[in-house]
Protein backbone atom coordinates (compact mmCIF):
# COMPACT_ATOMS: atom_id res chain seq x y z
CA UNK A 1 -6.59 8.06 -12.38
CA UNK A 2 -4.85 5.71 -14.93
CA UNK A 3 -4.75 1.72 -13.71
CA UNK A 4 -1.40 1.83 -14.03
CA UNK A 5 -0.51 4.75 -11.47
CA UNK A 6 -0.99 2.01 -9.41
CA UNK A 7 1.18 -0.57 -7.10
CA UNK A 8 -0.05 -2.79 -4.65
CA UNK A 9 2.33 -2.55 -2.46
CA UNK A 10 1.30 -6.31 -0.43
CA UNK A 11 -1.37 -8.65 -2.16
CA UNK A 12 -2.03 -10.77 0.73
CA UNK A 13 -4.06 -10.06 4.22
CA UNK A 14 -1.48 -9.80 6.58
CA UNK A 15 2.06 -8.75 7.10
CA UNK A 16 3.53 -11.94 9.02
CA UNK A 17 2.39 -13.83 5.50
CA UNK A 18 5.11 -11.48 3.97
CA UNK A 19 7.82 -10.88 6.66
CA UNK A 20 10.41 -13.23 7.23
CA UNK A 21 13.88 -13.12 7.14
CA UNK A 22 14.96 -11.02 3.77
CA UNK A 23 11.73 -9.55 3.65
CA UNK A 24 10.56 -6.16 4.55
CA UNK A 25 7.18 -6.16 6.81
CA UNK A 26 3.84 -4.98 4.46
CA UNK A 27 2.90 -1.47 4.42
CA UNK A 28 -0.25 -0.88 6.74
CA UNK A 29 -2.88 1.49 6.36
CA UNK A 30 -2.86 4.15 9.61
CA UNK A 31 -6.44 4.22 9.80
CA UNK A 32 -7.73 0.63 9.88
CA UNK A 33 -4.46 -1.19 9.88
CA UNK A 34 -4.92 -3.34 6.38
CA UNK A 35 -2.32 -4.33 4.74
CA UNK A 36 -4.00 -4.03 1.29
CA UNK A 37 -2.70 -0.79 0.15
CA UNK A 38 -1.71 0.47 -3.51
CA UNK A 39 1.01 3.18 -3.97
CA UNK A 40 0.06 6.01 -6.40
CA UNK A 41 2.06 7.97 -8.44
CA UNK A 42 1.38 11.52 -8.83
CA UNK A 43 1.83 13.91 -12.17
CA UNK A 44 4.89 15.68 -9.89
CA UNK A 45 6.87 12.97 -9.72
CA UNK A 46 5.41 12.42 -5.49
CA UNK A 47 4.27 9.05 -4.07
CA UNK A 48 1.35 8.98 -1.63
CA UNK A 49 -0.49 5.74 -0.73
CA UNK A 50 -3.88 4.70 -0.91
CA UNK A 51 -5.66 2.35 1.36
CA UNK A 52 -8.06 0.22 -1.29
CA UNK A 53 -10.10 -1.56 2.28
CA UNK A 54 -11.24 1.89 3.46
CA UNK A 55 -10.31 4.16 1.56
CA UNK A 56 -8.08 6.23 3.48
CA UNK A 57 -4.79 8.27 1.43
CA UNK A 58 -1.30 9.50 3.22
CA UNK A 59 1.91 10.37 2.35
């Protein structure tokens, strides 16, 4: 995969550092709850997400 098919989505540890007012809450990974996720972009135009603490990929 290319480096830049990726976007991390929320470069700190936790979503309260990023949420405030004016500020969306980080997207968390479903399996171990980290907030260090990338989005990927696939070759069909279709975003899916990649967790880069454990590994785990959704949609």
């Amino acid at each position: 995969m290319p480096a830049y098919a990726l976007r991390f989505t929320c470069p700190v540890g936790t979503p309260a550092a990023v949420s405030g007012p004016g500020v969306g809450t980080a997207l968390q990974c479903p399996s171990c709850g980290s907030s260090h996720v990338a989005q990927v972009l696939g070759d069909n135009g279709g975003v899916s997400f990649v967790c880069t603490a454990c590994g785990h990929s959704w949609s």
